[in-house]
PDB file of N, CA and C in Angstrom:
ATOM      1  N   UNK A   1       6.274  13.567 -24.351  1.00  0.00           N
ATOM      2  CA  UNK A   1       5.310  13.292 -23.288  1.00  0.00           C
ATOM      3  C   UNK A   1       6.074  12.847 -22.066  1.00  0.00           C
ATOM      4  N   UNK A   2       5.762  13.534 -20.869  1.00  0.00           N
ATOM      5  CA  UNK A   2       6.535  12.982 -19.891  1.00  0.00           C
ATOM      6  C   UNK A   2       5.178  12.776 -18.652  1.00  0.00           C
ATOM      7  N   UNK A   3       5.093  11.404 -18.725  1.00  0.00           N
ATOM      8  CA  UNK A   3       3.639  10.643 -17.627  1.00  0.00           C
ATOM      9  C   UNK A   3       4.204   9.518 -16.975  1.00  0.00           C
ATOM     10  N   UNK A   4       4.046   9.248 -15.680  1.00  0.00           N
ATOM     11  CA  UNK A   4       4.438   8.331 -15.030  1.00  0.00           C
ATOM     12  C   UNK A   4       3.351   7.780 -14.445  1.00  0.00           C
ATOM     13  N   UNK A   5       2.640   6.463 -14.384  1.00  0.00           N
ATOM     14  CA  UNK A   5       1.715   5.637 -13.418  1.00  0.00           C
ATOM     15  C   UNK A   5       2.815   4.670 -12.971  1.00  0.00           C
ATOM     16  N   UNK A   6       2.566   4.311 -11.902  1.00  0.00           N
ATOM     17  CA  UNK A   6       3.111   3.762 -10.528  1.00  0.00           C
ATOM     18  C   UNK A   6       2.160   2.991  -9.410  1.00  0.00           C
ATOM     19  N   UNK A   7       2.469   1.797  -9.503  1.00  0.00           N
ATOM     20  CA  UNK A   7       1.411   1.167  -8.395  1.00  0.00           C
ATOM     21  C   UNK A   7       2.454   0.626  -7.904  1.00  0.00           C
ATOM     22  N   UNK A   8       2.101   0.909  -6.715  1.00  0.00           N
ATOM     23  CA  UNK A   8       3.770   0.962  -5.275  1.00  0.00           C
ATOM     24  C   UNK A   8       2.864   0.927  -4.147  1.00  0.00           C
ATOM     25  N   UNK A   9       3.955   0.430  -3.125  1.00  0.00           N
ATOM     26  CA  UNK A   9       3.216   0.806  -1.689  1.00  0.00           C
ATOM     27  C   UNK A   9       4.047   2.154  -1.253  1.00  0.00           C
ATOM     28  N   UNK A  10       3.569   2.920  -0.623  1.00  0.00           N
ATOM     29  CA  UNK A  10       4.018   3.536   0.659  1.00  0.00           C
ATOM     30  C   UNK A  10       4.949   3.646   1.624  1.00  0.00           C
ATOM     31  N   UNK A  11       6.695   3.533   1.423  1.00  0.00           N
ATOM     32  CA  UNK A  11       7.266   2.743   2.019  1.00  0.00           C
ATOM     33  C   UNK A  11       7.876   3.955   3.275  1.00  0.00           C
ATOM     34  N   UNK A  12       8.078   5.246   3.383  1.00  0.00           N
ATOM     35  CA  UNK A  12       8.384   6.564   3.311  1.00  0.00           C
ATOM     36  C   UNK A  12       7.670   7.247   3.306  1.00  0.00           C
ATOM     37  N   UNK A  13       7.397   8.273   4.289  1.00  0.00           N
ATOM     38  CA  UNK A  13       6.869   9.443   4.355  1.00  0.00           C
ATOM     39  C   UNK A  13       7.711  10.384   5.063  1.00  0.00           C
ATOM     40  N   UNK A  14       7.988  11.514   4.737  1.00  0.00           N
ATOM     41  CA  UNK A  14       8.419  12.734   5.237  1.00  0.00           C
ATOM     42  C   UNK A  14       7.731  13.513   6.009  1.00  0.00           C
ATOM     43  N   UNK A  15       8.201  14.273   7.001  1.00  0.00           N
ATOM     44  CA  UNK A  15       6.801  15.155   7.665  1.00  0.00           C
ATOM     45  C   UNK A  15       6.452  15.778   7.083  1.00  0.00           C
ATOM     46  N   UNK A  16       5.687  16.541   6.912  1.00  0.00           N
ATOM     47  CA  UNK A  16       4.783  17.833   6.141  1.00  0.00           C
ATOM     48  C   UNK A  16       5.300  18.625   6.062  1.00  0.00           C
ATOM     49  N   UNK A  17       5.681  19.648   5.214  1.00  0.00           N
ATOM     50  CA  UNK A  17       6.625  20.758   5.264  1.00  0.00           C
ATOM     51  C   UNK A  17       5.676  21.760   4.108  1.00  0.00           C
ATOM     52  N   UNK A  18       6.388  23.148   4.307  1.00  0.00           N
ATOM     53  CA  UNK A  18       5.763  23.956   2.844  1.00  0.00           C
ATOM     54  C   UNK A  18       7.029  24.816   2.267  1.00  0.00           C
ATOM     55  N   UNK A  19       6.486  24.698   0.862  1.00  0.00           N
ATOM     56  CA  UNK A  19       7.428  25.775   0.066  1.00  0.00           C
ATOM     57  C   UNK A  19       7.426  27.052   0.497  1.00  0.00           C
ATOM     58  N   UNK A  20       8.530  28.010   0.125  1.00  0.00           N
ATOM     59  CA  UNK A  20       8.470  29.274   0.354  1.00  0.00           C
ATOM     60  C   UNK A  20       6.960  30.181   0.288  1.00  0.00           C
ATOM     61  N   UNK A  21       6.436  29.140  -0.804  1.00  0.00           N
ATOM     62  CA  UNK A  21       5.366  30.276  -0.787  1.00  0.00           C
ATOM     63  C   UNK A  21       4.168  30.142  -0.518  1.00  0.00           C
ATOM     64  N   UNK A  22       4.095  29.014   0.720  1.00  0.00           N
ATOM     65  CA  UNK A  22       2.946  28.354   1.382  1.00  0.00           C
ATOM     66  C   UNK A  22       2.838  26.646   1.362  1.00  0.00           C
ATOM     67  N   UNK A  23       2.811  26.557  -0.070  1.00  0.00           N
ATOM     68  CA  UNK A  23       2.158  25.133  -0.717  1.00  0.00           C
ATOM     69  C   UNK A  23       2.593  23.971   0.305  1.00  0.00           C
ATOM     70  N   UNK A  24       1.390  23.354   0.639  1.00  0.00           N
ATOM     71  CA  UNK A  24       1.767  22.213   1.550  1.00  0.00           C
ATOM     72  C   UNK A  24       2.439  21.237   0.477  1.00  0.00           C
ATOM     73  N   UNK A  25       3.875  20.572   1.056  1.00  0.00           N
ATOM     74  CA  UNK A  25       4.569  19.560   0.224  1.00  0.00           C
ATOM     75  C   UNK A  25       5.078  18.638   0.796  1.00  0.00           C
ATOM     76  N   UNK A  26       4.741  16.848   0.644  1.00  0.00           N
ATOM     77  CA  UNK A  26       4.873  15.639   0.974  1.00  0.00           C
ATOM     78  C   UNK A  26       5.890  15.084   0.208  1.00  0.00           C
ATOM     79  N   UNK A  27       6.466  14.466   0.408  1.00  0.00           N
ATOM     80  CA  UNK A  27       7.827  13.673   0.231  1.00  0.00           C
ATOM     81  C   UNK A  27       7.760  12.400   0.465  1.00  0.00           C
ATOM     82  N   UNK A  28       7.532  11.276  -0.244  1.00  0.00           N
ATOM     83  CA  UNK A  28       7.184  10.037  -0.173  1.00  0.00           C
ATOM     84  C   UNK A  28       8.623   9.183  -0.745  1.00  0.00           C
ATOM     85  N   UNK A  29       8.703   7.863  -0.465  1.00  0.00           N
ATOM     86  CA  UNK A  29       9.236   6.835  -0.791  1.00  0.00           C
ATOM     87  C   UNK A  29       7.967   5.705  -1.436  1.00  0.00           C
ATOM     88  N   UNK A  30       8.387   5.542  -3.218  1.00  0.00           N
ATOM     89  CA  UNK A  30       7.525   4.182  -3.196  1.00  0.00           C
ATOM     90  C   UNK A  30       8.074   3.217  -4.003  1.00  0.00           C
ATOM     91  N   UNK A  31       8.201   1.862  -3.298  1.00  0.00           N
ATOM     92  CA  UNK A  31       7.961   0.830  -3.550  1.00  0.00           C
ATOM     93  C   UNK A  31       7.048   0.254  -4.626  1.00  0.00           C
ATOM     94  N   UNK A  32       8.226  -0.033  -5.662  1.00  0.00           N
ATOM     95  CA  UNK A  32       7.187  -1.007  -6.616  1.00  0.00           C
ATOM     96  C   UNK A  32       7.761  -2.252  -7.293  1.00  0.00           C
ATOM     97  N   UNK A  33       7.460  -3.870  -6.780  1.00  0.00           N
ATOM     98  CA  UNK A  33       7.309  -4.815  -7.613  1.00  0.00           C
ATOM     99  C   UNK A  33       6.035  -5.116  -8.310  1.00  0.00           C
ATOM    100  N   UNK A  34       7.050  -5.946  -9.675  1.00  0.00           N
ATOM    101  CA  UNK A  34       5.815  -6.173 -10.619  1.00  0.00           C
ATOM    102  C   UNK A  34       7.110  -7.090 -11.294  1.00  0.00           C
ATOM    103  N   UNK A  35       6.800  -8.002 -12.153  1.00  0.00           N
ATOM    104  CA  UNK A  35       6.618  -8.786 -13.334  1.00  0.00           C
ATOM    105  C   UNK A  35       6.839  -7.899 -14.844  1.00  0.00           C
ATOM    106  N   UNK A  36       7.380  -8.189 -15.745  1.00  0.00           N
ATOM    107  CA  UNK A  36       7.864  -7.587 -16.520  1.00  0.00           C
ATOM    108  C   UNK A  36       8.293  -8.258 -17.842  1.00  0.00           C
ATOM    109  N   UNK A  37       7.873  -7.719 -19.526  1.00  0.00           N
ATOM    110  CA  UNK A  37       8.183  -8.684 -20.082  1.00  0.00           C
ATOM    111  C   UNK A  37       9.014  -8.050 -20.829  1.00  0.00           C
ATOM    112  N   UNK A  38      10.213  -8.371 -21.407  1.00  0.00           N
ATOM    113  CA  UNK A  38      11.937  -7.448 -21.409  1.00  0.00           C
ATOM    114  C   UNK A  38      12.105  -8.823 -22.805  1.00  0.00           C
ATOM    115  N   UNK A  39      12.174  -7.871 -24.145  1.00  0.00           N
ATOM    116  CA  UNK A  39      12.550  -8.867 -25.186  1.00  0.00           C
ATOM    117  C   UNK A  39      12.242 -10.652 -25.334  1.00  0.00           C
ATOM    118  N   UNK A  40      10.747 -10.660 -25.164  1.00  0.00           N
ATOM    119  CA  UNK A  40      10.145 -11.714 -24.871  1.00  0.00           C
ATOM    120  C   UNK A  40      10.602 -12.666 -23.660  1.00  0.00           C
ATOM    121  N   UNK A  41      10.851 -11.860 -22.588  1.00  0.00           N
ATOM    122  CA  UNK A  41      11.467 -13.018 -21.514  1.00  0.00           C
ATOM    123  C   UNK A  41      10.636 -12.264 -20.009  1.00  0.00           C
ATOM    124  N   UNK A  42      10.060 -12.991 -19.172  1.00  0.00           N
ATOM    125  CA  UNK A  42       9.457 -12.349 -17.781  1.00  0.00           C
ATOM    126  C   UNK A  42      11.088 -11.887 -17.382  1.00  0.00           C
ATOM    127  N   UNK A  43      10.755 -10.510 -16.278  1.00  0.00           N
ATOM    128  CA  UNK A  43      11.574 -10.150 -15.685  1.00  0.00           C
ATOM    129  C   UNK A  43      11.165  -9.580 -14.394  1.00  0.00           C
ATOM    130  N   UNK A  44      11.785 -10.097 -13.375  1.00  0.00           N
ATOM    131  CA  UNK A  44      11.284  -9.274 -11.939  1.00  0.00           C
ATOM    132  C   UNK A  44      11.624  -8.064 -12.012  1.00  0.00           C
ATOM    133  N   UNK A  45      10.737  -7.157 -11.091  1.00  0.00           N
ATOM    134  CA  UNK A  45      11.203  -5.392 -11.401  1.00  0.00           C
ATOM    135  C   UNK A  45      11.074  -4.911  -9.954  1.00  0.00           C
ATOM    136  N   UNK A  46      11.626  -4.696  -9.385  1.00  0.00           N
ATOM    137  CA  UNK A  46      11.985  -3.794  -8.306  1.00  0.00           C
ATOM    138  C   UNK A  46      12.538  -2.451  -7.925  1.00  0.00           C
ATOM    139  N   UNK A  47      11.901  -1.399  -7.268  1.00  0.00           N
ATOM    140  CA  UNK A  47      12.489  -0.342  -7.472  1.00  0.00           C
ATOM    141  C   UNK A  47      11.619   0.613  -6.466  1.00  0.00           C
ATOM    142  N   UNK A  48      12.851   1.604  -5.865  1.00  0.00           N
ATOM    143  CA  UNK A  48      12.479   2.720  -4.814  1.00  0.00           C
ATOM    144  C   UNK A  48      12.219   3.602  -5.880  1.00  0.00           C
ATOM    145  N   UNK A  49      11.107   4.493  -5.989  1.00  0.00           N
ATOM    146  CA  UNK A  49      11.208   6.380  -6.491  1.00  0.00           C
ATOM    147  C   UNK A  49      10.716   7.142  -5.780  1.00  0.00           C
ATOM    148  N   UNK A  50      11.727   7.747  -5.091  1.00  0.00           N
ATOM    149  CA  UNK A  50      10.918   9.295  -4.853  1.00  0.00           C
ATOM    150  C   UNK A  50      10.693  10.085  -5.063  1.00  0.00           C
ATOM    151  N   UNK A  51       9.086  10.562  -4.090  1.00  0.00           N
ATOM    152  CA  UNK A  51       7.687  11.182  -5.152  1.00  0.00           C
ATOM    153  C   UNK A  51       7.891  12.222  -4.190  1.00  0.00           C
ATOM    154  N   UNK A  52       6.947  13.496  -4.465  1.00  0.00           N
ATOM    155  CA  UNK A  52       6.281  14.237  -4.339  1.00  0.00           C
ATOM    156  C   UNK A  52       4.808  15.028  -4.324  1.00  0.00           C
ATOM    157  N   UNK A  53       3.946  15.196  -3.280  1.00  0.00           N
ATOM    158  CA  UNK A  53       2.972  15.768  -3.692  1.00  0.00           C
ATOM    159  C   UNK A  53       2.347  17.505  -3.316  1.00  0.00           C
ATOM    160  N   UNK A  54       1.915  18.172  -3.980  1.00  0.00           N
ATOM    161  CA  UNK A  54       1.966  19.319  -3.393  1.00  0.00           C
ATOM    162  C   UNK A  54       0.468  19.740  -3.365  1.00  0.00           C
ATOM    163  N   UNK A  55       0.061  21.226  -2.673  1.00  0.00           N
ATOM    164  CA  UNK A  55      -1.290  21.117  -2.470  1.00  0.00           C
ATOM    165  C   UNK A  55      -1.906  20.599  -1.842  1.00  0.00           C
ATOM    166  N   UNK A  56      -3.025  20.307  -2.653  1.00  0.00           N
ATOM    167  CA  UNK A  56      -4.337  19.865  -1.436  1.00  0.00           C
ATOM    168  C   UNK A  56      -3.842  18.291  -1.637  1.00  0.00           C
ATOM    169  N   UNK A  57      -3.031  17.788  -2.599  1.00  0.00           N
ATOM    170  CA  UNK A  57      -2.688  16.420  -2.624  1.00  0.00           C
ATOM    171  C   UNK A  57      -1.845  15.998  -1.488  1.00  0.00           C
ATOM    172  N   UNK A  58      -1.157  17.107  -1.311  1.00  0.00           N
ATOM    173  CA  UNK A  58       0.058  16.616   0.278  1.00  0.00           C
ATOM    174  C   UNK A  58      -0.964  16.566   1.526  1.00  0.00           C
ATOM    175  N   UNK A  59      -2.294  17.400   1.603  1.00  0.00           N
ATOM    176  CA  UNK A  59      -3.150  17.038   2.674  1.00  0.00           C
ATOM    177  C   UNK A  59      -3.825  15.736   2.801  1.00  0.00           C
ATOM    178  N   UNK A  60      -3.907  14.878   1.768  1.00  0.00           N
ATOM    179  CA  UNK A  60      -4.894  13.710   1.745  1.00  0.00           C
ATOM    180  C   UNK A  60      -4.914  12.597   2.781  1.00  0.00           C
ATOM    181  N   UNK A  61      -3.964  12.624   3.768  1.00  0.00           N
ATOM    182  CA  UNK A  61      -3.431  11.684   4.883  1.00  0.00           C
ATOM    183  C   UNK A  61      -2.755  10.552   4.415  1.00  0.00           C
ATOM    184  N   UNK A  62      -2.368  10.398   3.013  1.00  0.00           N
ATOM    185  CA  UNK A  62      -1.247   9.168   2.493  1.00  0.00           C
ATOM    186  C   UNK A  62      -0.594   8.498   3.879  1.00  0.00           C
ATOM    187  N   UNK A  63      -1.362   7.298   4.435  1.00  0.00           N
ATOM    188  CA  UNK A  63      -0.236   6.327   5.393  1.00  0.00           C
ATOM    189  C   UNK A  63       0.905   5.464   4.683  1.00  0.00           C
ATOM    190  N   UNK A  64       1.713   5.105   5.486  1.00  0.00           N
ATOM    191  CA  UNK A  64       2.598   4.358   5.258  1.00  0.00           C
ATOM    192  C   UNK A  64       2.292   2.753   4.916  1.00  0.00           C
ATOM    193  N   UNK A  65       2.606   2.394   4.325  1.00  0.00           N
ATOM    194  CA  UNK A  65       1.839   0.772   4.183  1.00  0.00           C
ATOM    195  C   UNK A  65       1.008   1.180   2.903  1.00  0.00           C
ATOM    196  N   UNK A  66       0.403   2.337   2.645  1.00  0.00           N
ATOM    197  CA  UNK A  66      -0.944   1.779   1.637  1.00  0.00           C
ATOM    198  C   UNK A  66      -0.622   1.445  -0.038  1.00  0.00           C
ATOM    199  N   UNK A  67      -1.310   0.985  -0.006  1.00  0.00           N
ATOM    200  CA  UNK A  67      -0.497   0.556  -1.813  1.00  0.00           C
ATOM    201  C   UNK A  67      -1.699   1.437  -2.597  1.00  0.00           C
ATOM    202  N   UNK A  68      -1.106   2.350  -3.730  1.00  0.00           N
ATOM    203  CA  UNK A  68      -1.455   2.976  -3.964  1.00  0.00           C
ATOM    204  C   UNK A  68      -1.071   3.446  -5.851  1.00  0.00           C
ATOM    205  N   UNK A  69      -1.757   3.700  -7.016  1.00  0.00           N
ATOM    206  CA  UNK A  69      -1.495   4.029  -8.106  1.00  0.00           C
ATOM    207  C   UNK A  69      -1.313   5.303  -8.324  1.00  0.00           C
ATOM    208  N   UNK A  70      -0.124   5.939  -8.441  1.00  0.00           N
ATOM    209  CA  UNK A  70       0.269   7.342  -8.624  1.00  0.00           C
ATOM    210  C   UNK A  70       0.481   7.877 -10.157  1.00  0.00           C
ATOM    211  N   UNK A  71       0.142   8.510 -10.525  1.00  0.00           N
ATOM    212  CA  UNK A  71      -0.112   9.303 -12.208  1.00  0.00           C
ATOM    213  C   UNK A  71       0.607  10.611 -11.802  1.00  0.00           C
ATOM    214  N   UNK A  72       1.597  10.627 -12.739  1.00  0.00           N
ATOM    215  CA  UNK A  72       2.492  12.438 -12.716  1.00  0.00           C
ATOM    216  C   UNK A  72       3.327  12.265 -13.611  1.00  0.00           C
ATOM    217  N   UNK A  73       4.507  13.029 -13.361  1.00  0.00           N
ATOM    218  CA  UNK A  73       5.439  13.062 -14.239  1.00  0.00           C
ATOM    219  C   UNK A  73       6.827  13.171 -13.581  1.00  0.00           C
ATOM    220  N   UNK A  74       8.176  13.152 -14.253  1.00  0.00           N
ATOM    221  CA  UNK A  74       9.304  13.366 -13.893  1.00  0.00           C
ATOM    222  C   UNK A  74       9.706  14.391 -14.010  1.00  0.00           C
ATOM    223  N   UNK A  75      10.539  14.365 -12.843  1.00  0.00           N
ATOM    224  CA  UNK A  75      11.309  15.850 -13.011  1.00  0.00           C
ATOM    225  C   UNK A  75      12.502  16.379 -11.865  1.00  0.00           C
ATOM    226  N   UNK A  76      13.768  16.796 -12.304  1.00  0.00           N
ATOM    227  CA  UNK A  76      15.060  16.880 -11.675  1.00  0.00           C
ATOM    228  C   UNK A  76      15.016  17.770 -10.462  1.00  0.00           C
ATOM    229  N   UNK A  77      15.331  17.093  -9.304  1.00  0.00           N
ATOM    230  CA  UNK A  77      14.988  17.246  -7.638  1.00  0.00           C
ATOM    231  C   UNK A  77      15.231  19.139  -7.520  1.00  0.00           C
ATOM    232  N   UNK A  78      16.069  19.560  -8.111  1.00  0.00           N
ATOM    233  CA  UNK A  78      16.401  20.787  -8.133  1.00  0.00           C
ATOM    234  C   UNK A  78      17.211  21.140  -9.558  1.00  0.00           C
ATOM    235  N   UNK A  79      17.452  22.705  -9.475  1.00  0.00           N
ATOM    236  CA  UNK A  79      17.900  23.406 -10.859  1.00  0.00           C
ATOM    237  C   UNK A  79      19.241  22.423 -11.448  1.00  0.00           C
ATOM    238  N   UNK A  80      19.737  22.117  -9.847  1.00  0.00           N
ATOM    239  CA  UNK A  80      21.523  21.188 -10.086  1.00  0.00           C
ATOM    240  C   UNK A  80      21.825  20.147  -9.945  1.00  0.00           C
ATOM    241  N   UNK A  81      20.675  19.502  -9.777  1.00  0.00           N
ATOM    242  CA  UNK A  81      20.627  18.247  -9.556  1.00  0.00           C
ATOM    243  C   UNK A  81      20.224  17.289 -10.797  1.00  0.00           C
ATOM    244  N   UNK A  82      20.844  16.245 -10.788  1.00  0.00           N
ATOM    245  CA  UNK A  82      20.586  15.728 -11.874  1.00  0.00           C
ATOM    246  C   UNK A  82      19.762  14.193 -11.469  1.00  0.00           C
ATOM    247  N   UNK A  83      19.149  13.998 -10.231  1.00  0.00           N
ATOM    248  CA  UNK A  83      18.401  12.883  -9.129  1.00  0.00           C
ATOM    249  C   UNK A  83      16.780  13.067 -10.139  1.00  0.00           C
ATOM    250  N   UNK A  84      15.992  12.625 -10.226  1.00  0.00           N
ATOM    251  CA  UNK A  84      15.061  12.284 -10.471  1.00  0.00           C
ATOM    252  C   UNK A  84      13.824  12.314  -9.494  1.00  0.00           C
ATOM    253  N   UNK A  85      12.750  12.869  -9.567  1.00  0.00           N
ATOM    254  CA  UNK A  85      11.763  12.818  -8.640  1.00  0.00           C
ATOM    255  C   UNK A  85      10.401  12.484  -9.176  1.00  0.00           C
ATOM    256  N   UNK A  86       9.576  11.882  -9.094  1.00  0.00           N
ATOM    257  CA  UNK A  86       8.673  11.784  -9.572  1.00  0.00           C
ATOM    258  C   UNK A  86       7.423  13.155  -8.852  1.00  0.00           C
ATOM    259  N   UNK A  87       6.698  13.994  -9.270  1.00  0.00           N
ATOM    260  CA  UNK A  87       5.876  14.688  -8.835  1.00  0.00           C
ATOM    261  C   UNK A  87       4.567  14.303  -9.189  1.00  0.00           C
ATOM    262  N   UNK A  88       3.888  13.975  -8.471  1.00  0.00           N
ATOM    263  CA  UNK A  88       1.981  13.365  -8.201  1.00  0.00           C
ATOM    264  C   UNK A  88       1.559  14.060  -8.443  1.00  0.00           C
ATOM    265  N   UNK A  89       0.250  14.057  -9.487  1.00  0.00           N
ATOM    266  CA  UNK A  89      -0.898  14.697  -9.549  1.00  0.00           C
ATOM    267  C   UNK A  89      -1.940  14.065  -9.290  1.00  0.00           C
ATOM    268  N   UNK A  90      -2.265  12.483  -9.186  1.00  0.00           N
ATOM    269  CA  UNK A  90      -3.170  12.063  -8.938  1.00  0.00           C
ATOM    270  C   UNK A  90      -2.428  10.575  -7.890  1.00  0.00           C
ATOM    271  N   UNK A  91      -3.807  10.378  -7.118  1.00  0.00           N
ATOM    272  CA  UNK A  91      -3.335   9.144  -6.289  1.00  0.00           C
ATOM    273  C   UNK A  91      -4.735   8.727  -6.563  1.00  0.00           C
ATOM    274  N   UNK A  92      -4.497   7.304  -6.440  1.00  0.00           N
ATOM    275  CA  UNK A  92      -6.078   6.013  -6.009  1.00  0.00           C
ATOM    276  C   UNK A  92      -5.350   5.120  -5.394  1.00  0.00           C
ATOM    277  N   UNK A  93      -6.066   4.956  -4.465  1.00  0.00           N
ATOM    278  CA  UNK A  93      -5.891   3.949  -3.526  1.00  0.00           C
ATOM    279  C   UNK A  93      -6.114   2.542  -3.869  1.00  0.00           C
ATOM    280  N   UNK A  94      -5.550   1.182  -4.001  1.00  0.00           N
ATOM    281  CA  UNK A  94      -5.857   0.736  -4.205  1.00  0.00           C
ATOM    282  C   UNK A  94      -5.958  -1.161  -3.324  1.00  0.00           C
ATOM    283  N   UNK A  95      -6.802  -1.868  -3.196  1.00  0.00           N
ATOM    284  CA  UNK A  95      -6.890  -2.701  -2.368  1.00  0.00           C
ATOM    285  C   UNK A  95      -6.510  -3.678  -2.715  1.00  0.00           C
ATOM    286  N   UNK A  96      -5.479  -4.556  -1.781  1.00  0.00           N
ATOM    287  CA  UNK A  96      -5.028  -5.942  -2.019  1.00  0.00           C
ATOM    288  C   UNK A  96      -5.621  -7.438  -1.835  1.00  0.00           C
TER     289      UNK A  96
END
């Protein structure tokens, strides 16, 4: 199973761009602290991943700042790359 949820802010956005073969595609930076419990001990967790969204998901107007829960999966930036990207299938917005 490869599923990723993510509640991050918004820290990064890329301009809008499309794949060769149309698909509108967004390029995000997100930000996520949280609290963490690591062999019975709290642990702070901090961490940049960058996402991706394609489709009608790269149209949704994602601002910068918004904190937001992202659901997708992982997957290697290109054929040769061995970088990590997270790709979005779902976003909710969510309020602080």
């Amino acid at each position: 199973m490869n599923k990723l949820e993510l509640q991050a802010e918004v820290v990064h956005i890329e301009p809008l761009r499309y794949t060769p073969a149309g698909i509108p595609l967004l390029s995000v930076v997100l930000r996520h602290v949280s609290e963490q419990i690591e062999a019975g001990m709290k642990r702070k967790v901090e961490c940049e991943v960058n996402a991706v969204a394609l489709g009608d998901l790269a149209l949704t107007g994602l601002k910068l700042g918004a904190n937001i829960l992202a659901v997708g999966f992982l997957a290697k930036r290109s054929l040769k790359s061995t970088q990590l990207v997270m790709h979005i299938n779902h976003i909710q917005h969510i309020k602080v």
